[in-house]
Structures are given as C-alpha cells and as structure tokens.
N, C-alpha and C. Protein backbone atom coordinates (compact mmCIF):
# COMPACT_ATOMS: atom_id res chain seq x y z
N UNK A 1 -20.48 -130.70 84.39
CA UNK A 1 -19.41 -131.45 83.77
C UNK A 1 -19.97 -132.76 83.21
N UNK A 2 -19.15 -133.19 81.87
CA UNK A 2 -20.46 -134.11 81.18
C UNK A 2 -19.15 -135.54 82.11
N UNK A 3 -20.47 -136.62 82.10
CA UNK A 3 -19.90 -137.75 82.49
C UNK A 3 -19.19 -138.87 81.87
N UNK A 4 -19.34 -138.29 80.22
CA UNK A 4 -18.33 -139.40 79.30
C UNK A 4 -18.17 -138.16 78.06
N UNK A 5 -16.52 -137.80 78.07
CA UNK A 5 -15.95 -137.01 77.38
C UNK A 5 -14.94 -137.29 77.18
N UNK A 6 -14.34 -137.38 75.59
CA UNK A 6 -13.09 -137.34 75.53
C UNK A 6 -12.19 -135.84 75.25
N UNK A 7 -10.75 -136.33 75.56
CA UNK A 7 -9.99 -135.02 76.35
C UNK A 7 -8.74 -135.16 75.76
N UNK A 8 -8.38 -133.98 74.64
CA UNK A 8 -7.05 -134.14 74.12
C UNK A 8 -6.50 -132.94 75.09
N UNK A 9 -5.48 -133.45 75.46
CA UNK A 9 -4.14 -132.57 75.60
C UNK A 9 -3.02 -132.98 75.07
N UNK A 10 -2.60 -131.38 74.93
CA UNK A 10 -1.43 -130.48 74.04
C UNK A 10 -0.37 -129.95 75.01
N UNK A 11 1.25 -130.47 74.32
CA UNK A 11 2.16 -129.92 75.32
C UNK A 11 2.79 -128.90 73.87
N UNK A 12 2.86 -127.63 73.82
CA UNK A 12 3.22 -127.23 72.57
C UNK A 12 4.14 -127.48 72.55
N UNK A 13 4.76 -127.58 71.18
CA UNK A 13 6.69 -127.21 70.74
C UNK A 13 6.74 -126.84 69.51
N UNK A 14 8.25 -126.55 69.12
CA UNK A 14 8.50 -126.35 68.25
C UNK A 14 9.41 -127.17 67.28
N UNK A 15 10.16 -128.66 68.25
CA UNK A 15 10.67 -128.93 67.77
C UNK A 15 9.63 -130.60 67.78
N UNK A 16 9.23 -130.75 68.61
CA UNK A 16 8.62 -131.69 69.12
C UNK A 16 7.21 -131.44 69.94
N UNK A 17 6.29 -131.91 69.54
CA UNK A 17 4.98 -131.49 70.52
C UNK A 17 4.24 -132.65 70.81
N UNK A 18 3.88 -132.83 72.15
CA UNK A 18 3.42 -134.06 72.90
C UNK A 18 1.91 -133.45 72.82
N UNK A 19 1.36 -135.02 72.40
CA UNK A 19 -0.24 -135.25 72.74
C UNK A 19 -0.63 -135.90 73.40
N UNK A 20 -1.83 -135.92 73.89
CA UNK A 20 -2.58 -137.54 74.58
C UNK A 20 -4.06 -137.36 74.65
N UNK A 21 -4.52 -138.22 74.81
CA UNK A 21 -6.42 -138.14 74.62
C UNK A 21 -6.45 -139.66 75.04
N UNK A 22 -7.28 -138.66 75.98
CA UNK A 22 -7.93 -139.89 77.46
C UNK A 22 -9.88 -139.76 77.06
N UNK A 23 -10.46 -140.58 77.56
CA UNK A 23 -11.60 -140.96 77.42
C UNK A 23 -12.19 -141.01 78.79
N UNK A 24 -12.95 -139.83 79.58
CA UNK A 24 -13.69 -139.98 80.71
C UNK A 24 -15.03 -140.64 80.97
N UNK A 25 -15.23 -141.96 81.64
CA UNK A 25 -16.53 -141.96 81.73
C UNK A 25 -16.83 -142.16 83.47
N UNK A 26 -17.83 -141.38 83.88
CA UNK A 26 -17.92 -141.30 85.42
C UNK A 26 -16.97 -141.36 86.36
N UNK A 27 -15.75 -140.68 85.83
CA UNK A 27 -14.83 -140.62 86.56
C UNK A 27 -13.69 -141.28 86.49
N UNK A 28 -13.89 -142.76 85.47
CA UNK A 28 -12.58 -143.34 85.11
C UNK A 28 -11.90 -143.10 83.87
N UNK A 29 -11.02 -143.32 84.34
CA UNK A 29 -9.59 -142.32 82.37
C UNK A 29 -9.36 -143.69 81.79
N UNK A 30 -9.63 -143.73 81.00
CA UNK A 30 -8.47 -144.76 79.57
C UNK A 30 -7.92 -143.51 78.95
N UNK A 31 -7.27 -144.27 78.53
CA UNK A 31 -6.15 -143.72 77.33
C UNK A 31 -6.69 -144.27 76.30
N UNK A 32 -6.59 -143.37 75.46
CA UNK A 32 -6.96 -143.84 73.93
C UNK A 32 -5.81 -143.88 72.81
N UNK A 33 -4.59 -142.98 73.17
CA UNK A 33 -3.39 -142.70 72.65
C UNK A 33 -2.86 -141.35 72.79
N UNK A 34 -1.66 -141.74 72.15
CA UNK A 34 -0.93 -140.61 72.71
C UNK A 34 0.69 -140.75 71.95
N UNK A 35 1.30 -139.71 71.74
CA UNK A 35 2.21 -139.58 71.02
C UNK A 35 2.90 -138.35 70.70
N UNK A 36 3.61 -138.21 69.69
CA UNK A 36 4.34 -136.93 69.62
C UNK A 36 3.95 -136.56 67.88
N UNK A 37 4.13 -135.33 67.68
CA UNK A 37 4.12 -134.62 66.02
C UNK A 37 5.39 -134.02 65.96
N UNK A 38 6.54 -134.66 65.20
CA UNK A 38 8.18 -134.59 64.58
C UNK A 38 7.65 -133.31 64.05
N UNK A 39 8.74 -132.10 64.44
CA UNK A 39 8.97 -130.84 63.69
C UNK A 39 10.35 -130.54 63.75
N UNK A 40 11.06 -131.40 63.98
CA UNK A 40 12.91 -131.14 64.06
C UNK A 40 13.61 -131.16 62.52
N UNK A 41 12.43 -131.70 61.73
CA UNK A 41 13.38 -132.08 60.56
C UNK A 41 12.72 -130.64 58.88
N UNK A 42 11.82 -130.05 59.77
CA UNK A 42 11.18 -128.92 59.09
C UNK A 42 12.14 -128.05 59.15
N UNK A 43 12.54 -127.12 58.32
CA UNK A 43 13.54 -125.86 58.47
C UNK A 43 12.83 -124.45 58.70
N UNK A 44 11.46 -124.31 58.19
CA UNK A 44 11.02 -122.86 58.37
C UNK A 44 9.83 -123.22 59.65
N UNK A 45 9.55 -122.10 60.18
CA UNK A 45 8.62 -122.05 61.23
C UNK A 45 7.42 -122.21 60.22
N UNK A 46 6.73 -121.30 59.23
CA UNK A 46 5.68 -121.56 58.34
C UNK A 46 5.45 -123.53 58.67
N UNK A 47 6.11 -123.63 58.16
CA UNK A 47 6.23 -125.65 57.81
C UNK A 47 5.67 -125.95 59.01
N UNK A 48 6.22 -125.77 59.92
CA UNK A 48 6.04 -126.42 61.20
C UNK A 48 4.65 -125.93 61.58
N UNK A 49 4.14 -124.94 61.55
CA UNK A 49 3.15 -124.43 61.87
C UNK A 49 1.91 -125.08 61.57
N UNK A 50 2.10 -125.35 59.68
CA UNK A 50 1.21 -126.47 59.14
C UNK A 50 0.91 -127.68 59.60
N UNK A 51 2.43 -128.24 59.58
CA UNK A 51 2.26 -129.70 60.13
C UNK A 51 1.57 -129.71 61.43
N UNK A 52 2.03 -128.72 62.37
CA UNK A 52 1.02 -128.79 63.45
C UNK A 52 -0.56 -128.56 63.22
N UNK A 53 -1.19 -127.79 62.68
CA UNK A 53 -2.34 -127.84 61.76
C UNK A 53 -3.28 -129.14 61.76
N UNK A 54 -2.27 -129.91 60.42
CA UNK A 54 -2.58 -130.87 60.09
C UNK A 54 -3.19 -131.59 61.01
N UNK A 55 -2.18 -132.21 61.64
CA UNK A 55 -1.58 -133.38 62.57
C UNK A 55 -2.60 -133.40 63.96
N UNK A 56 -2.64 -131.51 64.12
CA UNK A 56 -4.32 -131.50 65.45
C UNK A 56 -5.81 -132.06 64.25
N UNK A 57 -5.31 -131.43 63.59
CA UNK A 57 -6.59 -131.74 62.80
C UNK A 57 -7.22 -132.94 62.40
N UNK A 58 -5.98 -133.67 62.23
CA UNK A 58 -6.49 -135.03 61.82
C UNK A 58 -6.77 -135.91 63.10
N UNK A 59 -6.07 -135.43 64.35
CA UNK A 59 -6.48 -136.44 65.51
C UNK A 59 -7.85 -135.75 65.95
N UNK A 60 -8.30 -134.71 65.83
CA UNK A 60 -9.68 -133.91 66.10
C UNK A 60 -10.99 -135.37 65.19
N UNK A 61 -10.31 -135.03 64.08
CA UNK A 61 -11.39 -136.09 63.09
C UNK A 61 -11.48 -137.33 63.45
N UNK A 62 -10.20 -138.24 64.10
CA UNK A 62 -10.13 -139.42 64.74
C UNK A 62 -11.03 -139.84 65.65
N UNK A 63 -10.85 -138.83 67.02
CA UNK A 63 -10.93 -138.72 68.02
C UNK A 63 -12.02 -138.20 68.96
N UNK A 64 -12.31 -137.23 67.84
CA UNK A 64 -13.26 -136.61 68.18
C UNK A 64 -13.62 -135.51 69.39
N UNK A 65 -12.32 -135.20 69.99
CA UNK A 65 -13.04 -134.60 70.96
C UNK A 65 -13.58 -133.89 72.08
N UNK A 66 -14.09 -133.95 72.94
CA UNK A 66 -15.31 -132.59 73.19
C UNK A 66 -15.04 -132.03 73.98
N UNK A 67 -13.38 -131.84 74.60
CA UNK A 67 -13.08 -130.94 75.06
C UNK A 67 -10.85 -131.16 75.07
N UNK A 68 -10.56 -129.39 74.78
CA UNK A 68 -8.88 -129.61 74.60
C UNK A 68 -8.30 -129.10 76.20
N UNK A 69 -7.31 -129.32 76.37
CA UNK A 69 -6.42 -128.73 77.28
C UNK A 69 -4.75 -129.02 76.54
N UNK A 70 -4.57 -127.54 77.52
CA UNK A 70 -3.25 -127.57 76.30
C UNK A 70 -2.40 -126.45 77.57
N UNK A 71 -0.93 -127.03 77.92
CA UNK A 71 0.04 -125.89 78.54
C UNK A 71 0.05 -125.01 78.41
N UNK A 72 0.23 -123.92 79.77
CA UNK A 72 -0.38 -122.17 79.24
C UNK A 72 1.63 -122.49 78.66
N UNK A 73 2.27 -121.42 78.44
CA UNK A 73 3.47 -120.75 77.83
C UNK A 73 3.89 -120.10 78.99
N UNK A 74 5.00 -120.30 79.29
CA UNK A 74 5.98 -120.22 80.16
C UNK A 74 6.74 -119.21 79.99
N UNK A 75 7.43 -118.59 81.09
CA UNK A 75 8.23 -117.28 80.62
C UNK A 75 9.53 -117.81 80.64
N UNK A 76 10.43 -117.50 79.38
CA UNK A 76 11.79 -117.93 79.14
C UNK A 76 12.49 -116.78 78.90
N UNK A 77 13.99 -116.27 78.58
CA UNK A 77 14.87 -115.95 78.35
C UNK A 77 14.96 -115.87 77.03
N UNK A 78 14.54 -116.66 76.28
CA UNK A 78 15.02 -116.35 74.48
C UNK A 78 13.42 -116.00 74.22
N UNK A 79 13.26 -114.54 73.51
CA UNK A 79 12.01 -113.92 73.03
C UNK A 79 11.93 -115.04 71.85
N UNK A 80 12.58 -115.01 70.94
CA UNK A 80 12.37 -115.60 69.58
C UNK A 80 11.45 -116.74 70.25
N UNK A 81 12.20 -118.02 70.98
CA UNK A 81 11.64 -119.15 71.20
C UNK A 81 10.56 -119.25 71.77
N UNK A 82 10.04 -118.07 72.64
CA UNK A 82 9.31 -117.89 73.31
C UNK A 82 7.84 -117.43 72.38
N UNK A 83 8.35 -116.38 71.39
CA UNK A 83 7.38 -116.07 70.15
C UNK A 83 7.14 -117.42 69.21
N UNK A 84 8.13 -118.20 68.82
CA UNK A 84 7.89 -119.39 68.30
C UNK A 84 6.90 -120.07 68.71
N UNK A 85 7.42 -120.66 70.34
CA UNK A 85 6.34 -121.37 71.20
C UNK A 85 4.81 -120.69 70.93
N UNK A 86 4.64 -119.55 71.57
CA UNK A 86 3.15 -118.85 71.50
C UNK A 86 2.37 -119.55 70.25
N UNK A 87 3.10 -119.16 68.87
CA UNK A 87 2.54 -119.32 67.60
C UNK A 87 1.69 -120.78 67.53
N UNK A 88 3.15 -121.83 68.23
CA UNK A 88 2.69 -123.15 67.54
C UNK A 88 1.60 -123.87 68.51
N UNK A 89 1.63 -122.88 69.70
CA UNK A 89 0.24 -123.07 70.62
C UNK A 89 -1.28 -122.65 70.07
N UNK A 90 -0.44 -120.92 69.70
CA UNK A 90 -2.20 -120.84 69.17
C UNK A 90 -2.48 -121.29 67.74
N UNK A 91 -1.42 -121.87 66.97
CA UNK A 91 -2.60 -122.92 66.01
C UNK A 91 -2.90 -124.09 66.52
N UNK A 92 -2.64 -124.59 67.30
CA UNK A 92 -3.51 -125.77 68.11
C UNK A 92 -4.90 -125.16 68.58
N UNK A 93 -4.74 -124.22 69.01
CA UNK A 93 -5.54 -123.72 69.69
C UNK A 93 -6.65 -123.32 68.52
N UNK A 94 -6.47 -122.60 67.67
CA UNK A 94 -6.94 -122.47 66.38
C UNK A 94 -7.97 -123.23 65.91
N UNK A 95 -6.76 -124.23 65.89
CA UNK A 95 -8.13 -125.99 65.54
C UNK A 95 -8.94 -126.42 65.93
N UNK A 96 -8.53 -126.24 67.23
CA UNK A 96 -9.86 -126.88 68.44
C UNK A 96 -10.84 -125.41 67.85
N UNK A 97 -10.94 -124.36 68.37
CA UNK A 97 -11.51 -123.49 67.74
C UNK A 97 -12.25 -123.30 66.42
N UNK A 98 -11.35 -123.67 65.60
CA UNK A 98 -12.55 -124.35 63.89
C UNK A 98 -13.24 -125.34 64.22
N UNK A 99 -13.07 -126.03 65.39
CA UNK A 99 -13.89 -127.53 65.52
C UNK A 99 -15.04 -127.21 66.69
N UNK A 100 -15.01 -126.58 66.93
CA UNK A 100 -15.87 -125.31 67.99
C UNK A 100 -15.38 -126.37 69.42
N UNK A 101 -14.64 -126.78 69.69
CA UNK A 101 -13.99 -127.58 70.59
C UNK A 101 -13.75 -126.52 72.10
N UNK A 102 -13.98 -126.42 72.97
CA UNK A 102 -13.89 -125.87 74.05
C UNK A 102 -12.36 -126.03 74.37
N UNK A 103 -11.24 -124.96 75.07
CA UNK A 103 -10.25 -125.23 75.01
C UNK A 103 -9.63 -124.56 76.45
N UNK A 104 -8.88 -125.25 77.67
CA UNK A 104 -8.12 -124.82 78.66
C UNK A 104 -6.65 -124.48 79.22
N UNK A 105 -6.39 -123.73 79.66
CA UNK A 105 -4.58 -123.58 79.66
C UNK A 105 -4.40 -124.14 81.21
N UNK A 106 -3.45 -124.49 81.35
CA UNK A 106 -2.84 -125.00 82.39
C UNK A 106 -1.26 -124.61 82.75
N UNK A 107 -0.63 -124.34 83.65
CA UNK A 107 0.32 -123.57 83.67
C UNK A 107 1.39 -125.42 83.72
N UNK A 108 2.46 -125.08 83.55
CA UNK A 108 3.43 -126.01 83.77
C UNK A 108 3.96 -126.83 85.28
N UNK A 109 3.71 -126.20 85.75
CA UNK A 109 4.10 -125.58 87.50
C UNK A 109 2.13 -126.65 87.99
N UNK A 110 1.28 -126.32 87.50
CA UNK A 110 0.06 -126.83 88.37
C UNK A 110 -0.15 -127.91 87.44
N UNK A 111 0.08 -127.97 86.51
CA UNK A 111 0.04 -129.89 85.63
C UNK A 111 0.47 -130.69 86.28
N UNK A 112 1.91 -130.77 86.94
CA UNK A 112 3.15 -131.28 87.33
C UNK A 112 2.31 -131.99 89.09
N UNK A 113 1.77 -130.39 89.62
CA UNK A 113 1.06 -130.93 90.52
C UNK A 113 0.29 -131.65 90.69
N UNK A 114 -0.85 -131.14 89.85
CA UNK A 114 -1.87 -132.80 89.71
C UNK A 114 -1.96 -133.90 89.46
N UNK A 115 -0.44 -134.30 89.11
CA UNK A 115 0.18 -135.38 88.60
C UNK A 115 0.75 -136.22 89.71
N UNK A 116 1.75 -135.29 90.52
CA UNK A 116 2.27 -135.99 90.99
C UNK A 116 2.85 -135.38 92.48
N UNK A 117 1.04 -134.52 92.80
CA UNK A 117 1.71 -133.87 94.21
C UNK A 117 2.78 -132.58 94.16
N UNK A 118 3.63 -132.94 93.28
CA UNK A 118 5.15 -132.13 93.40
C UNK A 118 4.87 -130.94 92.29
N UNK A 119 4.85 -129.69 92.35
CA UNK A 119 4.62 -128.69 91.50
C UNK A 119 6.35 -128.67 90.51
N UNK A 120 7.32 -128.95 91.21
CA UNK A 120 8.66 -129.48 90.54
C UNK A 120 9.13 -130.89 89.92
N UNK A 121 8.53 -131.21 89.97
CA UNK A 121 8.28 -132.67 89.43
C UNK A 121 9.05 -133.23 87.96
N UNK A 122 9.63 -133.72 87.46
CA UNK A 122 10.64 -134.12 86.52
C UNK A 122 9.74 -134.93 85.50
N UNK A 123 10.26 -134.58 84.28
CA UNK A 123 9.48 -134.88 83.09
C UNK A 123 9.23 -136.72 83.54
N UNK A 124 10.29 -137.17 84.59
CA UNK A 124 9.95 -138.66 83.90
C UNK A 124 9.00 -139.27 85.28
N UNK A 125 9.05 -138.44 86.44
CA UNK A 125 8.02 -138.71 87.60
C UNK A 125 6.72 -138.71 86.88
N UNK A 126 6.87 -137.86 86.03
CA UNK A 126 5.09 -137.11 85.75
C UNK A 126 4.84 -138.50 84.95
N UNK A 127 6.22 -139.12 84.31
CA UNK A 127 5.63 -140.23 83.40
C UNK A 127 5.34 -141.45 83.78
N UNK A 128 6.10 -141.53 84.97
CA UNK A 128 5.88 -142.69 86.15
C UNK A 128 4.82 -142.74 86.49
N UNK A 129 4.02 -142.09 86.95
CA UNK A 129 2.77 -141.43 87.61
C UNK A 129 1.53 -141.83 86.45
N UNK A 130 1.47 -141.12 85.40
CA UNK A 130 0.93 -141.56 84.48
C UNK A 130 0.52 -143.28 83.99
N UNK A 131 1.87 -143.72 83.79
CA UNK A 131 1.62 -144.94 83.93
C UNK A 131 1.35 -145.61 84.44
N UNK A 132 1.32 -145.62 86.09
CA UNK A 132 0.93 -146.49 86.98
C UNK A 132 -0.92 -145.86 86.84
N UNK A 133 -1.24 -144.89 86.38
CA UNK A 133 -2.39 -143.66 86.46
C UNK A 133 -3.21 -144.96 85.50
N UNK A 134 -2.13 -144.93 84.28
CA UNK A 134 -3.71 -145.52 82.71
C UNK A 134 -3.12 -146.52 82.20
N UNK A 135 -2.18 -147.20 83.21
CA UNK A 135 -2.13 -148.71 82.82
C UNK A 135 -1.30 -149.02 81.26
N UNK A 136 -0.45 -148.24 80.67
CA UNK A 136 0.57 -148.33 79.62
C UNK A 136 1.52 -149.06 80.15
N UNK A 137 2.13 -149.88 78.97
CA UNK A 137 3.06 -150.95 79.48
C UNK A 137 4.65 -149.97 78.91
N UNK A 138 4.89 -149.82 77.51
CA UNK A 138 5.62 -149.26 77.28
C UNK A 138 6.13 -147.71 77.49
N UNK A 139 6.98 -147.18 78.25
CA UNK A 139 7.17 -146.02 77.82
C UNK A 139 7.51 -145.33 76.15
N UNK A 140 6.82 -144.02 76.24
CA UNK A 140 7.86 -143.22 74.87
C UNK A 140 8.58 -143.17 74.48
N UNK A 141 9.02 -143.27 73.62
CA UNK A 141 11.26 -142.74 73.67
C UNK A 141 11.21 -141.31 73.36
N UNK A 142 9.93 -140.11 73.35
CA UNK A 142 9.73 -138.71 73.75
C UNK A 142 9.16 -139.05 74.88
N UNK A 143 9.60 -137.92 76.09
CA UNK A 143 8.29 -137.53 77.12
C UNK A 143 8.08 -136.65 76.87
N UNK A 144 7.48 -135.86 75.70
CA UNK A 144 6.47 -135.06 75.49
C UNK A 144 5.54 -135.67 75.17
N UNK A 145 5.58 -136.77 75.00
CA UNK A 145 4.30 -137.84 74.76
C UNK A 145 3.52 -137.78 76.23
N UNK A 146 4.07 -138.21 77.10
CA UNK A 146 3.51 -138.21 78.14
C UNK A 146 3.28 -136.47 78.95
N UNK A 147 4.13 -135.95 78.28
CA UNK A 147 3.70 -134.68 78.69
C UNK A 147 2.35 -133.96 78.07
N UNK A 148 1.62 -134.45 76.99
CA UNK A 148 0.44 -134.15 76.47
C UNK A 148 -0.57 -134.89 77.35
N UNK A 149 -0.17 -136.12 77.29
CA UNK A 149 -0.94 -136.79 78.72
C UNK A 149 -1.71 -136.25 79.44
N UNK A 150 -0.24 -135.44 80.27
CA UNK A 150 -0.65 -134.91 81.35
C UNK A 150 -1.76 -133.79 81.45
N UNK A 151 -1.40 -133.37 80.45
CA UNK A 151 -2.22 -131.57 80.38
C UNK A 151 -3.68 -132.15 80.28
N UNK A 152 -4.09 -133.81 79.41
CA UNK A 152 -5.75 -134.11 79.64
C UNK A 152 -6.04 -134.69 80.83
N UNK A 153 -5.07 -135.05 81.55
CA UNK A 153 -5.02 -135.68 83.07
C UNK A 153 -5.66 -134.24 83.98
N UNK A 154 -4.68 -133.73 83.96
CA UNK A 154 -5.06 -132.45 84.91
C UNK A 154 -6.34 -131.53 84.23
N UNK A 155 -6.49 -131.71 83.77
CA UNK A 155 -7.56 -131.24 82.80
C UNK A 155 -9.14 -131.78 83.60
N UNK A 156 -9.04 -132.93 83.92
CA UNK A 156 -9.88 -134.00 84.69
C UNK A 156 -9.93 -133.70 85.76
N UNK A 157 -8.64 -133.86 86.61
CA UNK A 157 -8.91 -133.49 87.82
C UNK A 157 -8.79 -131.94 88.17
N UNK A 158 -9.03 -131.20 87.46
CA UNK A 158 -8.71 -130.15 87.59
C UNK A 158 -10.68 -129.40 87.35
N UNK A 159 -11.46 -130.19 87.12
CA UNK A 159 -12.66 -130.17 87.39
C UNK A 159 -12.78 -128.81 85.95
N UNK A 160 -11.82 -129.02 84.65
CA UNK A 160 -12.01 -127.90 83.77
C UNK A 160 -11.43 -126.38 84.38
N UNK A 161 -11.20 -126.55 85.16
CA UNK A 161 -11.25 -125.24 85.47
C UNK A 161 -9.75 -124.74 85.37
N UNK A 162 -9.44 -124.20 84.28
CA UNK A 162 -7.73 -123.63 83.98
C UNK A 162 -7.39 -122.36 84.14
N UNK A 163 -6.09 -121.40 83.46
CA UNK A 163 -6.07 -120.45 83.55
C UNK A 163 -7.45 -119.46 83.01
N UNK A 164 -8.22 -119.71 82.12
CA UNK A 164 -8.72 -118.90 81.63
C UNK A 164 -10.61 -118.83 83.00
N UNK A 165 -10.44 -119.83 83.36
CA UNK A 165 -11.63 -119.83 84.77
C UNK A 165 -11.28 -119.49 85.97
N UNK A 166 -10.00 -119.46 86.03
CA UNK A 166 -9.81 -119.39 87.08
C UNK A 166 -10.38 -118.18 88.38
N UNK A 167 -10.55 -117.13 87.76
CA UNK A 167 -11.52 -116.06 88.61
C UNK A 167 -12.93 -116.62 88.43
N UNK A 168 -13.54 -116.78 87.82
CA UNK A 168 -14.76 -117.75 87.91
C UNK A 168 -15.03 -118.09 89.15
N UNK A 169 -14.30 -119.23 89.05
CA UNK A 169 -14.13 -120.24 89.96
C UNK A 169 -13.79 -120.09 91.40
N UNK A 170 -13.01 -118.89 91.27
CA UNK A 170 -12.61 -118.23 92.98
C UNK A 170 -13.54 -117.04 93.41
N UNK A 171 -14.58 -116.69 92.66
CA UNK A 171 -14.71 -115.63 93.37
C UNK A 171 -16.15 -115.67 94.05
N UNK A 172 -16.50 -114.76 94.58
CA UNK A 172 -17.39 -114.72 95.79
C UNK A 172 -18.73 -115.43 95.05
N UNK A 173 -19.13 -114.74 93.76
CA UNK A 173 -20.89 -115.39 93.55
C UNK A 173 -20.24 -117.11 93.29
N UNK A 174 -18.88 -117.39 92.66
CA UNK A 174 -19.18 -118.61 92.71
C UNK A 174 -19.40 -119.73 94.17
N UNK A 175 -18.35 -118.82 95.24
CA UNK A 175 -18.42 -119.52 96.28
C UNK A 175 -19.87 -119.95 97.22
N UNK A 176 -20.90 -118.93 96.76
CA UNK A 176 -22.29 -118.60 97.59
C UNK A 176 -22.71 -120.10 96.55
N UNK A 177 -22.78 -119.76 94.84
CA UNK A 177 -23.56 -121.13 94.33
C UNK A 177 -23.34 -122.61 95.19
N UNK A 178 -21.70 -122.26 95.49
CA UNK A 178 -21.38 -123.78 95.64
C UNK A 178 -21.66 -123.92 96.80
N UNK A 179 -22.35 -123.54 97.83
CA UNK A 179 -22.75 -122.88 99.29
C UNK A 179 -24.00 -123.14 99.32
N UNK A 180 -25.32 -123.29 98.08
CA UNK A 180 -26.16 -122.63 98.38
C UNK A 180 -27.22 -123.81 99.39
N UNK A 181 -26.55 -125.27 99.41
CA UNK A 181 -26.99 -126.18 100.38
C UNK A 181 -27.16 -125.71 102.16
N UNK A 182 -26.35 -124.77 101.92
CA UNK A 182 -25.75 -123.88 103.44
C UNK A 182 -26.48 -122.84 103.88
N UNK A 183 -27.50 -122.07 102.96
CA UNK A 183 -28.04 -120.95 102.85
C UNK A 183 -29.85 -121.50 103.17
N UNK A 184 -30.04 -120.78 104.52
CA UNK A 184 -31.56 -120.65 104.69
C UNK A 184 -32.48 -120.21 104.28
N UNK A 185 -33.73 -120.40 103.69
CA UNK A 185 -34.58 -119.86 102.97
C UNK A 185 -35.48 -119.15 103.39
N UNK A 186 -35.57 -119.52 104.72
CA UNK A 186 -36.19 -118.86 105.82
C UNK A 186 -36.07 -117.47 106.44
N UNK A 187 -34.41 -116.89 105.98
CA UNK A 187 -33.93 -115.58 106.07
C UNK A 187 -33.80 -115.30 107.78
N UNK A 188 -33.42 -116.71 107.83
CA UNK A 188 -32.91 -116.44 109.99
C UNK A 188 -31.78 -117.24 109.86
C-alpha cells in the first residue's frame, strides 16, 4: 500500500451524486474537496450519463488520482432505478478505467461501518463523524457530498480491500503470507 495517495470516492446517483478526494500521507487524511454533480435538472438518462462523464473526468485531471472507491449498488424494489443507478456507476467507473485508475466497491452497510462503528448509521452521523474525522467547518446542504467522502474514508481504512478483494484477502494462501513471521524454517 503506497504511503502518499490520493483517493476519490464516488456515491453514485442519478439525481444527485456525491464525491470526495482525500489525500493519504503515512496514514494521515486531508481533504482536498468534495462536493456533489447536479443531475435533477437533466431530463434524459443519456444527459445525465455525460455529465457524469464529464464532471469524473475533469476532477480525475484536477486531482489526479491514484486510486477510486466508489459504493457497490444496493438491492432495491424499483428495477428501472436500480438499472439507472448501475449505469451511472459504471460510467464512473469507466473513467477511472480510461485513466487506468485502480477502482474498489464498497457495500453501503460496511462504509457506514467504518465510519462510524454502526453498520445502520444515518446519512448525517456518517457526516458528523467525518467532520470531526478531516476537520471541515461547514457542512453540505447535500449529504451525498459527504457520502462520497465516505466511500475514500473507508477505502483507507479498509486497507483497499473491497468487494472485488475480498476472497483474496480471506482466504487461506493469504492468511499463511500474513503468518509467514509465525512459520519455522527449520520444519519442527
């Protein structure tokens, strides 16, 4: 894990989508910013899709950087919204991807936790938490702002390791590597 990386996270939407990009060095977070990309006032999904595009794209060029985390997609009740959501995730996802950007999912349910202990945790705890976390004076008037936050927060302490590592990370050859201080060479 590199010791000074910066870390965008992505909360997707469709009507509204929260960002944030924190700056790691040896373990301490700044914030570098953070905010939301307006898609309420777009009428076709196409539109929105772009602007999301754009809008990763241009904070990629800002920002620079060298690693994304972004909310896995949640299971809901309305397919449409649910197909919406997917879309406007994987062109985020997309971008980081043209930018050869390394990219992690995080479920909703284990963000919440690393935040704030509580796997149920309320959009505005997680924002409480945050703030007392990277030292912001003002709140958002979105918390999806702070909900992008979060996803590069947990991203950090989450040592990278998201939905897509997660067998990696649990399974037996990894447990022996992380062991191997424990293991005799001597073969007694």
């Amino acid at each position: 894990m590199a010791e000074d990386r910066i870390i965008l996270g992505i909360d997707p939407g469709t009507t509204v989508m929260g960002y944030g990009i924190i700056h790691e060095v040896k373990g301490q977070l700044r914030l570098l910013t953070f905010g939301v990309i307006q898609l309420h006032k777009l009428e076709n999904h196409p539109d929105k899709l772009k602007r999301i595009l754009d809008r990763i794209n241009g904070l990629i060029q800002e920002y620079k950087p060298d690693e994304m985390a972004i909310e896995a997609p949640f299971f809901g009740k309305n397919v449409q919204s649910m197909l919406k959501l997917g879309r406007a995730q994987g062109v985020a996802i997309a971008s980081c991807l043209q930018h050869n950007i390394p990219f992690e999912e995080y479920s909703p349910r284990r963000i919440k936790q690393s935040i704030t202990s509580n796997g149920n945790a309320s959009k505005e705890q997680v924002a409480a938490m945050l703030q007392k976390l990277l030292s912001f004076e003002e709140m958002p008037k979105y918390l999806d702002a702070t909900d992008g936050l979060a996803v590069a927060v947990c991203h950090v302490f989450s040592k990278g390791v998201g939905e897509h590592n997660k067998s990696k990370a649990s399974g037996w050859k990894n447990f022996v590597q992380n062991q191997s201080h424990r293991i005799r060479k001597d073969g007694k």
